[in-house]
C-alpha atoms as a PDB file:
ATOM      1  CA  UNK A   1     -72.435 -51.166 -19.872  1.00  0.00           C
ATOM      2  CA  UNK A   2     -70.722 -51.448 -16.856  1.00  0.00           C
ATOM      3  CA  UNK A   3     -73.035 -54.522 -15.606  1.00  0.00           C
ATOM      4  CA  UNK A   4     -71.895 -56.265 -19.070  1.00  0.00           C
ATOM      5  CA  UNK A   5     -67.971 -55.313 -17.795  1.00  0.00           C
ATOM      6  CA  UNK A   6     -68.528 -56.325 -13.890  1.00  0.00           C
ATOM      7  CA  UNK A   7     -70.262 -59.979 -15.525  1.00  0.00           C
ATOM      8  CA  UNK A   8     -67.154 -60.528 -18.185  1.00  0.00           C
ATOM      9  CA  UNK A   9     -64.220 -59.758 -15.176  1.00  0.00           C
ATOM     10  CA  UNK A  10     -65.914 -62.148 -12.620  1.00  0.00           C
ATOM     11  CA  UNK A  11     -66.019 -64.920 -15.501  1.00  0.00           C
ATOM     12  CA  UNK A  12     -62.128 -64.336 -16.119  1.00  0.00           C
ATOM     13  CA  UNK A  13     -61.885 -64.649 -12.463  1.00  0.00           C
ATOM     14  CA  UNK A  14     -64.007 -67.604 -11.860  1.00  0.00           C
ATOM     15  CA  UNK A  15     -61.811 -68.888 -14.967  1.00  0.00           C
ATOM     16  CA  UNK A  16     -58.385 -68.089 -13.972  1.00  0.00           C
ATOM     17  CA  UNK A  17     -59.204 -69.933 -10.425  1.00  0.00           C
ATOM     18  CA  UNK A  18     -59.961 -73.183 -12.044  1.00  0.00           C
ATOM     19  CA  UNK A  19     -57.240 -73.425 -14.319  1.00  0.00           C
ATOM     20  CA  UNK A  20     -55.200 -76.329 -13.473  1.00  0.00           C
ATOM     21  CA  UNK A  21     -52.039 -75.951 -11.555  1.00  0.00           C
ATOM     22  CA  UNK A  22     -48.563 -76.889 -13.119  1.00  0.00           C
ATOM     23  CA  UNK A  23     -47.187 -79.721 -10.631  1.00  0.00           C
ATOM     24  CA  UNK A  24     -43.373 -79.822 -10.126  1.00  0.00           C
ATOM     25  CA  UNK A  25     -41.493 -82.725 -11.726  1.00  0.00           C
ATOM     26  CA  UNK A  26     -41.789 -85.731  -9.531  1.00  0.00           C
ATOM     27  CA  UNK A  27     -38.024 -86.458  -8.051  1.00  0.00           C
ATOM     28  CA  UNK A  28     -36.940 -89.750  -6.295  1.00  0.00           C
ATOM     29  CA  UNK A  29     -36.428 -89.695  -2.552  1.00  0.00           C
ATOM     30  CA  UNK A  30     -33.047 -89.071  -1.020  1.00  0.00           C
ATOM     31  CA  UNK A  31     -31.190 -92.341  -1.397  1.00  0.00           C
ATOM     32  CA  UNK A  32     -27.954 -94.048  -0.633  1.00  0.00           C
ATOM     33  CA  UNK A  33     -26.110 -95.472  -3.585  1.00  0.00           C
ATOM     34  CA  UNK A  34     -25.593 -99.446  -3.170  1.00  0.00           C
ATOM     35  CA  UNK A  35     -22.044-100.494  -2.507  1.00  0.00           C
ATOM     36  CA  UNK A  36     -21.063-103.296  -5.605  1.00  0.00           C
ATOM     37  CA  UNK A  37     -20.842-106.646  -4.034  1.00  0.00           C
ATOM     38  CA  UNK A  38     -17.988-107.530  -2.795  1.00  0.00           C
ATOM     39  CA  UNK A  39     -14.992-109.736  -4.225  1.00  0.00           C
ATOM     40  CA  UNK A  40     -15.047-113.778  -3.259  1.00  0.00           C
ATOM     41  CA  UNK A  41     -12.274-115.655  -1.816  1.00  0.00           C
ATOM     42  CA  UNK A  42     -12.444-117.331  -5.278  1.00  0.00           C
ATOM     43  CA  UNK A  43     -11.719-114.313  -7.427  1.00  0.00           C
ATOM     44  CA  UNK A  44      -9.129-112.553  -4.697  1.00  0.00           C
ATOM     45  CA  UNK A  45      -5.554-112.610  -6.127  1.00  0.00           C
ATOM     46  CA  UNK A  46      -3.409-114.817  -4.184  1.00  0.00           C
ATOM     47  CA  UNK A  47      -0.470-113.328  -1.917  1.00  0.00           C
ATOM     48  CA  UNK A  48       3.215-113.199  -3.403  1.00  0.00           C
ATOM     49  CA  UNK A  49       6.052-114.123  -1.058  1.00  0.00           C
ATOM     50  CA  UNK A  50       9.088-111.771  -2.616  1.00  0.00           C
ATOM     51  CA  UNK A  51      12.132-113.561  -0.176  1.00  0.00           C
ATOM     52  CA  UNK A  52      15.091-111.413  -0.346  1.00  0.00           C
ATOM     53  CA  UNK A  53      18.026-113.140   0.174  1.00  0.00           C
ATOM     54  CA  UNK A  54      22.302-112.843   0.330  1.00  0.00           C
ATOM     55  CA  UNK A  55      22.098-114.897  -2.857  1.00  0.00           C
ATOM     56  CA  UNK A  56      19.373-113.451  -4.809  1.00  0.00           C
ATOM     57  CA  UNK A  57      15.693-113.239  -4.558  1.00  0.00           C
ATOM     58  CA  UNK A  58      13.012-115.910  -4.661  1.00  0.00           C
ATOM     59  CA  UNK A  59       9.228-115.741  -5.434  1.00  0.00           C
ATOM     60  CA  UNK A  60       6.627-117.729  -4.424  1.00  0.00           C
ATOM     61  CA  UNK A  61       2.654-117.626  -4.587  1.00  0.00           C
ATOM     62  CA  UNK A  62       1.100-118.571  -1.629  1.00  0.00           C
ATOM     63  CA  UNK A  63      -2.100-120.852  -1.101  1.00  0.00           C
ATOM     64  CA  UNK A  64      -4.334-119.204   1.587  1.00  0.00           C
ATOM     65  CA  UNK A  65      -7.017-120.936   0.187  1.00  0.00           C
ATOM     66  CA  UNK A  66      -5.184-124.403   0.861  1.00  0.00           C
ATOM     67  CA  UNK A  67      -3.376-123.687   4.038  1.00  0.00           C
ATOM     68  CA  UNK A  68      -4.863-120.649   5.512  1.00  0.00           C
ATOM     69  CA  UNK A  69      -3.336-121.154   8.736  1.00  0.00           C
ATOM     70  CA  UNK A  70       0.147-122.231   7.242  1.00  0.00           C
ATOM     71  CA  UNK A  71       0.090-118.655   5.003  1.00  0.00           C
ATOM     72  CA  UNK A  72      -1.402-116.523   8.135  1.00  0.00           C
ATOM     73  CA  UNK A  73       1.328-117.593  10.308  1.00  0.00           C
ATOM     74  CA  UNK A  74       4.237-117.255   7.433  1.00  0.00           C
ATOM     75  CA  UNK A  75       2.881-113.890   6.511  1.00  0.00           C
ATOM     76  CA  UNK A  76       2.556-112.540  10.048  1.00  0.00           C
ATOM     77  CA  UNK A  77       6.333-113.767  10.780  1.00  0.00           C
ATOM     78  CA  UNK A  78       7.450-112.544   8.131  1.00  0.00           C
ATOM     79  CA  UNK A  79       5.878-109.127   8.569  1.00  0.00           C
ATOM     80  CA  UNK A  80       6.191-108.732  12.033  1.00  0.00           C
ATOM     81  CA  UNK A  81       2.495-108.787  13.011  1.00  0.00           C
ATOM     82  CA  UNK A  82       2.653-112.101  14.558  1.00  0.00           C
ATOM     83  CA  UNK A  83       4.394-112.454  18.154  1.00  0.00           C
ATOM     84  CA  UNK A  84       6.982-114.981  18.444  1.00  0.00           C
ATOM     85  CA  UNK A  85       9.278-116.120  21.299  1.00  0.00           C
ATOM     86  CA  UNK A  86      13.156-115.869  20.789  1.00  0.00           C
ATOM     87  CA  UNK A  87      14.500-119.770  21.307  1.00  0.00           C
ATOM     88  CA  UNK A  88      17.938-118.424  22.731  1.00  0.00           C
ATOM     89  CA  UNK A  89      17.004-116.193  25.072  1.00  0.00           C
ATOM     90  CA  UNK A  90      13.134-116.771  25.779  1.00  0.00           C
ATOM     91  CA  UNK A  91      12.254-113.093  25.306  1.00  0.00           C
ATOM     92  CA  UNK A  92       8.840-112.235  24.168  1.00  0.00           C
ATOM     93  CA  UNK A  93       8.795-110.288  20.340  1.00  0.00           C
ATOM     94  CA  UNK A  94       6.368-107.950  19.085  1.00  0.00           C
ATOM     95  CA  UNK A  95       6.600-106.248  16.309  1.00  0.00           C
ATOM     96  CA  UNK A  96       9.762-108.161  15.157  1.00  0.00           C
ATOM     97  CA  UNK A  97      10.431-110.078  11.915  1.00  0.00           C
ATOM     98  CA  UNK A  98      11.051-113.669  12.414  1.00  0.00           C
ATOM     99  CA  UNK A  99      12.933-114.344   9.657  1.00  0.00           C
ATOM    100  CA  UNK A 100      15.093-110.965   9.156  1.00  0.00           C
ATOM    101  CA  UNK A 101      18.614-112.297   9.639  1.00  0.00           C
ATOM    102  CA  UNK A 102      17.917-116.366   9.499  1.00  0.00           C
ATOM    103  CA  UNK A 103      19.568-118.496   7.339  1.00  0.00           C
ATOM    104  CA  UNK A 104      18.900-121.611   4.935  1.00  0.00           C
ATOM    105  CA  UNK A 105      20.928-123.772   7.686  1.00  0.00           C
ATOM    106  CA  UNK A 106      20.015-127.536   5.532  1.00  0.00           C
ATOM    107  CA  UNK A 107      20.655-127.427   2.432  1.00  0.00           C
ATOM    108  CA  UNK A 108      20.559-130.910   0.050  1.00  0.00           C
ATOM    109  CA  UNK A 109      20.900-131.351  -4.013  1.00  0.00           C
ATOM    110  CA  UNK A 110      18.421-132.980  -5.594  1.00  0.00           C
ATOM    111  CA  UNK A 111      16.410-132.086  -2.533  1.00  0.00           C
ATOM    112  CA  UNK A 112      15.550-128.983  -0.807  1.00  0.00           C
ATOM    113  CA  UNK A 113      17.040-126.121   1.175  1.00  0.00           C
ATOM    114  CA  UNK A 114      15.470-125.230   4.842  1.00  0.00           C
ATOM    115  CA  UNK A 115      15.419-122.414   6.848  1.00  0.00           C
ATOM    116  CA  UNK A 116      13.410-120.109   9.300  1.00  0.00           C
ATOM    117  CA  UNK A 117      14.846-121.127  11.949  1.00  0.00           C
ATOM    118  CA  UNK A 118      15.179-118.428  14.666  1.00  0.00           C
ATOM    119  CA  UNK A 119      17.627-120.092  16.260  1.00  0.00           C
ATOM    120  CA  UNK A 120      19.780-121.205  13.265  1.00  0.00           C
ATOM    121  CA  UNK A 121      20.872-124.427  14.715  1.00  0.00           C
ATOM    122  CA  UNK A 122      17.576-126.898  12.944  1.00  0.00           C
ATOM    123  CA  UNK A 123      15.958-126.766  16.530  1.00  0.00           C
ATOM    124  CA  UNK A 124      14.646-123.567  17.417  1.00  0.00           C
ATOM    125  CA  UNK A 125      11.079-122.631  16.873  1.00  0.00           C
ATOM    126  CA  UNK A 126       8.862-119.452  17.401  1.00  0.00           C
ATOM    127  CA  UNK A 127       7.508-120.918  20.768  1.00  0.00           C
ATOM    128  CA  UNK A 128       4.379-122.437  19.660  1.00  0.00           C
ATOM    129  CA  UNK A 129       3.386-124.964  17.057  1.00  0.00           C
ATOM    130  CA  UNK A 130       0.109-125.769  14.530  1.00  0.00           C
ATOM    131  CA  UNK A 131      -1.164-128.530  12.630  1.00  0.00           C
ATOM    132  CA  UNK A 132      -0.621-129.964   9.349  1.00  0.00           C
ATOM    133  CA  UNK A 133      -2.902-128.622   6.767  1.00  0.00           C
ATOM    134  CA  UNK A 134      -2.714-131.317   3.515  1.00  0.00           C
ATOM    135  CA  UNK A 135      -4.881-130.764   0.709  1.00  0.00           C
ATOM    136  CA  UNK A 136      -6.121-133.269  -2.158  1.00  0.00           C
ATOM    137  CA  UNK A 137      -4.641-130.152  -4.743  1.00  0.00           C
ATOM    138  CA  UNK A 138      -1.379-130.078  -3.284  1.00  0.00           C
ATOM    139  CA  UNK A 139       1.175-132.384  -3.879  1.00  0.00           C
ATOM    140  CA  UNK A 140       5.506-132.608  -4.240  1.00  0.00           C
ATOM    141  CA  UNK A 141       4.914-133.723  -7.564  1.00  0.00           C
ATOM    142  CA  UNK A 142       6.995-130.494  -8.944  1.00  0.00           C
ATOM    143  CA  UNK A 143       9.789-128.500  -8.060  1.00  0.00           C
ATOM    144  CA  UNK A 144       9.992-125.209  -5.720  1.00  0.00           C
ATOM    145  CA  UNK A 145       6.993-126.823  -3.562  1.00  0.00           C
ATOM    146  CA  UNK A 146       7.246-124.105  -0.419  1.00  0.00           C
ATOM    147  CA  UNK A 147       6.260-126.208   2.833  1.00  0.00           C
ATOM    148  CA  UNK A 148       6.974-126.011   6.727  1.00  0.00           C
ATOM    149  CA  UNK A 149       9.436-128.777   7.967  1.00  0.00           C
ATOM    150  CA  UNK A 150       7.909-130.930  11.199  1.00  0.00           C
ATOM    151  CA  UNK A 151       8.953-132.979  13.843  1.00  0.00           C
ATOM    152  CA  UNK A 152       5.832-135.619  13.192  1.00  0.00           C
ATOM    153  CA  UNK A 153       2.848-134.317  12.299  1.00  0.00           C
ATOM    154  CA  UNK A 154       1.245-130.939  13.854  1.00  0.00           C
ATOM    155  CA  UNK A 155       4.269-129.688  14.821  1.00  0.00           C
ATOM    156  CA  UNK A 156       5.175-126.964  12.204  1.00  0.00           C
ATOM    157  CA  UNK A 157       6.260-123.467  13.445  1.00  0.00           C
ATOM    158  CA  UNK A 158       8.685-121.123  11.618  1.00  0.00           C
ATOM    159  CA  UNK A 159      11.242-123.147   9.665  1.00  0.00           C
ATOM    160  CA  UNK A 160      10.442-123.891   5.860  1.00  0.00           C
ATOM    161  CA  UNK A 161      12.101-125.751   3.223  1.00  0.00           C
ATOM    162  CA  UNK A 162      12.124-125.421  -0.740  1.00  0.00           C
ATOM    163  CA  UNK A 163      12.137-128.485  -2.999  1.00  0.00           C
ATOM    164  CA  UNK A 164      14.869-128.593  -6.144  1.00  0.00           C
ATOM    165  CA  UNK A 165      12.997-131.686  -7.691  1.00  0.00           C
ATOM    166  CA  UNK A 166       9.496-133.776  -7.609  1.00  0.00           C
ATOM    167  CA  UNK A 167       9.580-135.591  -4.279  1.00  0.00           C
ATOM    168  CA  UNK A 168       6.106-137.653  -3.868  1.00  0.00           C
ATOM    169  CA  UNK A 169       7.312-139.613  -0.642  1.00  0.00           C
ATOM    170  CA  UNK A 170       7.311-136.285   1.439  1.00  0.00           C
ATOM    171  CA  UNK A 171       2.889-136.394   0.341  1.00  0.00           C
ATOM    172  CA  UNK A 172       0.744-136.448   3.105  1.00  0.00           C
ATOM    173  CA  UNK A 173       3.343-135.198   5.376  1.00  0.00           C
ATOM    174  CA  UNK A 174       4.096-131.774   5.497  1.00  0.00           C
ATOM    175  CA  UNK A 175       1.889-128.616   4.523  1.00  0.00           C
ATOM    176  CA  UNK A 176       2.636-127.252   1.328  1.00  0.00           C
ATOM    177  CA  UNK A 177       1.635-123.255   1.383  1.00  0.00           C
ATOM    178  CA  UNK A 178       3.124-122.206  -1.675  1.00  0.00           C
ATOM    179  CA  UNK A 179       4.809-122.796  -4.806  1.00  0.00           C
ATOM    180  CA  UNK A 180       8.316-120.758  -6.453  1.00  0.00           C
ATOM    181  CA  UNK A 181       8.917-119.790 -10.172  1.00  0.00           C
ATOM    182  CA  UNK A 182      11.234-121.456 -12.360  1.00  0.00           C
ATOM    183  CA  UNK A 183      13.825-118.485 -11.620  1.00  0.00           C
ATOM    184  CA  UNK A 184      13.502-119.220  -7.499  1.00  0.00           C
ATOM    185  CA  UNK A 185      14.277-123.223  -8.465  1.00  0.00           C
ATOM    186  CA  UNK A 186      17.050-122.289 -10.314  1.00  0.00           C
ATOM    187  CA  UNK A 187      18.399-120.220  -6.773  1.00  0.00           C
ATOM    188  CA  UNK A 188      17.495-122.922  -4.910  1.00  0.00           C
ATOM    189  CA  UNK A 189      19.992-125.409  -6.896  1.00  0.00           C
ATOM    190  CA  UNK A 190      22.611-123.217  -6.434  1.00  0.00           C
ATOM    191  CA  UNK A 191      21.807-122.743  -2.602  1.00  0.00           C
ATOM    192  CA  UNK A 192      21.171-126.334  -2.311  1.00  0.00           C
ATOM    193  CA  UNK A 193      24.980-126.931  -4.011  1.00  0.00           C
ATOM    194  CA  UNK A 194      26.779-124.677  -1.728  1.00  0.00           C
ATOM    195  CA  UNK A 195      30.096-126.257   0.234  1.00  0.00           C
ATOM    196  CA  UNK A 196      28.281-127.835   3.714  1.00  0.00           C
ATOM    197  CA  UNK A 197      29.219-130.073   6.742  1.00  0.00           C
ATOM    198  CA  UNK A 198      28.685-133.789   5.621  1.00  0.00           C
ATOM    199  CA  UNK A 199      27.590-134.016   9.243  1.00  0.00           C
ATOM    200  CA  UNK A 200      24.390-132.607   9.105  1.00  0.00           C
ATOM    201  CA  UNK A 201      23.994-130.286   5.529  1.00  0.00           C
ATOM    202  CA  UNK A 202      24.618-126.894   7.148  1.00  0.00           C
ATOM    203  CA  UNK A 203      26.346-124.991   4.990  1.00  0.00           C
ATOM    204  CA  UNK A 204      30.136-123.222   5.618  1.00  0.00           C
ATOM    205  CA  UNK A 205      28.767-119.868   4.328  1.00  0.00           C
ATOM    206  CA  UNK A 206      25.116-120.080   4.781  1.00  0.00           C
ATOM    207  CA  UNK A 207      22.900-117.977   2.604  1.00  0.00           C
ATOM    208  CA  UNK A 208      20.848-115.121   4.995  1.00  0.00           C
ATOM    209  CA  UNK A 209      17.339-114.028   4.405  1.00  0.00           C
ATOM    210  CA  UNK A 210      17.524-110.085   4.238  1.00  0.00           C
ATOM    211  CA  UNK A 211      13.862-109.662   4.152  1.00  0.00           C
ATOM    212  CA  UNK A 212      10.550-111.140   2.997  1.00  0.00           C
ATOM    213  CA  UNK A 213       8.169-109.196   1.253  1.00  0.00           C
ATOM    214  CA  UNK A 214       4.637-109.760   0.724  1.00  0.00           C
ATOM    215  CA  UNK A 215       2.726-108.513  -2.033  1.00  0.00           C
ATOM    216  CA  UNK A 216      -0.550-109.004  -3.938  1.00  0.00           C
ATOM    217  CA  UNK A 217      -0.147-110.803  -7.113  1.00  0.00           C
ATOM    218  CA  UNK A 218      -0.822-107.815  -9.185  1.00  0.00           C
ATOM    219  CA  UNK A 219       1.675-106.212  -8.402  1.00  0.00           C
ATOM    220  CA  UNK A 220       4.201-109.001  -8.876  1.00  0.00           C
ATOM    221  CA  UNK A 221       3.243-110.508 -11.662  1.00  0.00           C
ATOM    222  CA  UNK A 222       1.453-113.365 -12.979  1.00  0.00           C
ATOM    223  CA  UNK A 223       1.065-116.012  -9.595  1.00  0.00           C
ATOM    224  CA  UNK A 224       1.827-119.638  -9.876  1.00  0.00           C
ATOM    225  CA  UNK A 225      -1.912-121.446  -9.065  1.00  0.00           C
ATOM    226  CA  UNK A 226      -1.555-124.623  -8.137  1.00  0.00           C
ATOM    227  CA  UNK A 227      -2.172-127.378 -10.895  1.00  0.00           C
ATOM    228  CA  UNK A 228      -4.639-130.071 -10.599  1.00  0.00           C
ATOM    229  CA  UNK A 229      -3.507-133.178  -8.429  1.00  0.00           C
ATOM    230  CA  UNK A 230      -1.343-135.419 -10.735  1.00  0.00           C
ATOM    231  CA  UNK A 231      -0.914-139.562 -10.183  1.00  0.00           C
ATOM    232  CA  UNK A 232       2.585-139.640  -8.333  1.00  0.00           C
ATOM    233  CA  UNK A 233       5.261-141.590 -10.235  1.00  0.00           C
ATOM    234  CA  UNK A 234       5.011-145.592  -9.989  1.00  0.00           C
ATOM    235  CA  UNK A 235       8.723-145.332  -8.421  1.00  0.00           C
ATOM    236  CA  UNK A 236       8.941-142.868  -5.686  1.00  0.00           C
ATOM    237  CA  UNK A 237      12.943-141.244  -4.650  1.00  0.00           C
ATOM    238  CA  UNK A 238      13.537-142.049  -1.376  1.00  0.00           C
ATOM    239  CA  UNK A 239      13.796-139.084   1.190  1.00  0.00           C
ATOM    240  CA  UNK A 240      17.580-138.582   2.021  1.00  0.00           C
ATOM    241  CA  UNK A 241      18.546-139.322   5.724  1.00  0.00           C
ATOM    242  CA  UNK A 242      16.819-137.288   7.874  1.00  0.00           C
ATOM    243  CA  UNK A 243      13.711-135.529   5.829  1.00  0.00           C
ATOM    244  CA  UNK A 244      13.444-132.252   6.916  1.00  0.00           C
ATOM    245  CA  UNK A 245      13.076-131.726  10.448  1.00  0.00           C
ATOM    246  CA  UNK A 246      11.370-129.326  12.378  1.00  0.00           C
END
């Protein structure tokens, strides 16, 4: 009897040795989530130009795309980020808006208004200049065409003018970098209209820029993209004396 137990307990131990062994779950090795892929130039929003001035506001979508160099060097004046030189007294600035406190010293109806000018006299620059950047897209076949004034060509700096009307025999000439609403063309007629010296368009009370803002298009709205390049009228205006200078 207690052979027949010792034979039945080694079986059940024999038995319980080879019984296959539950295997944990297989789990995936530690891993690193894969960043989505980032946004293209194409798809990113393009910059809003919010210009604050003693007569109202203006705003204009910029073309980085376009004129990349024309909207870095606007934005970083603007902003301060971008070092300048002072025309007046030669100092160095850092850290300094360029245009806080200029005014729109040219101002022409049917035409445009300029300003940016540090200096506020038409001849004072930021102490440097940069080429002309003209694309096949961009044309002054519409009003509130934003663009840097020049000397000849490569020779834009800081000062900027706004158009009131279509003005195709300024093409080729001048760097467009952005384009104003409907409401900024309508400030810019009234600006452009102001009392000035007959002399040379500067106005008695010129209009100040308090401040320019720049913002992502998001946040201001629905931008103005430029349009697809349009045949230019068979007659073309001819540029008042003077088109605008540098």
């Amino acid at each position: 009897m207690q052979r027949t137990l010792g034979l039945a307990l080694g079986i059940m131990l024999v038995s319980i040795s080879t019984w296959p062994q539950a295997k944990p779950a297989t789990t995936n090795p530690p891993h690193r989530a894969t960043a989505a892929p980032a946004a293209s130039a194409e798809d990113t929003p393009d910059p809003i130009a919010i210009i604050d001035t003693s007569a109202g506001k203006m705003t204009c979508t910029l073309f980085p795309k376009q004129a990349p160099i024309g909207v870095a060097n606007f934005i970083g004046l603007a902003t301060g980020t971008k070092d300048w030189t002072n025309p007046t007294t030669h100092a160095k600035k850092h850290g300094v808006a360029l245009y806080d406190g200029t005014v729109f010293h040219r101002v022409i109806p049917s035409f445009m208004i300029q300003g940016g000018d540090p200096e506020g006299s038409g001849r004072g620059d930021p102490g440097y200049k940069f080429k002309n950047e003209t694309s096949p897209d961009l044309n002054f076949d519409r009003p509130g065409r934003l663009a840097y004034a020049n000397a000849g060509p490569d020779t834009n700096g800081s000062q900027f003018f706004i158009t009131e009307v279509p003005y195709p025999s300024l093409n080729g000439g001048y760097t467009i970098f952005g384009q104003c609403d409907d409401a900024s063309v309508e400030l810019v007629k009234q600006i452009a209209r102001m009392a000035s010296d007959p002399r040379d368009n500067r106005p008695l009370r010129p209009v100040r820029i308090n401040h320019i803002t720049i913002v992502k298009a998001a946040t201001a709205g629905t931008s103005a993209k430029p349009a697809a390049k349009r045949p230019a009228p068979s007659t073309k205006p001819a540029a008042p004396a003077g088109v605008p200078p540098k």
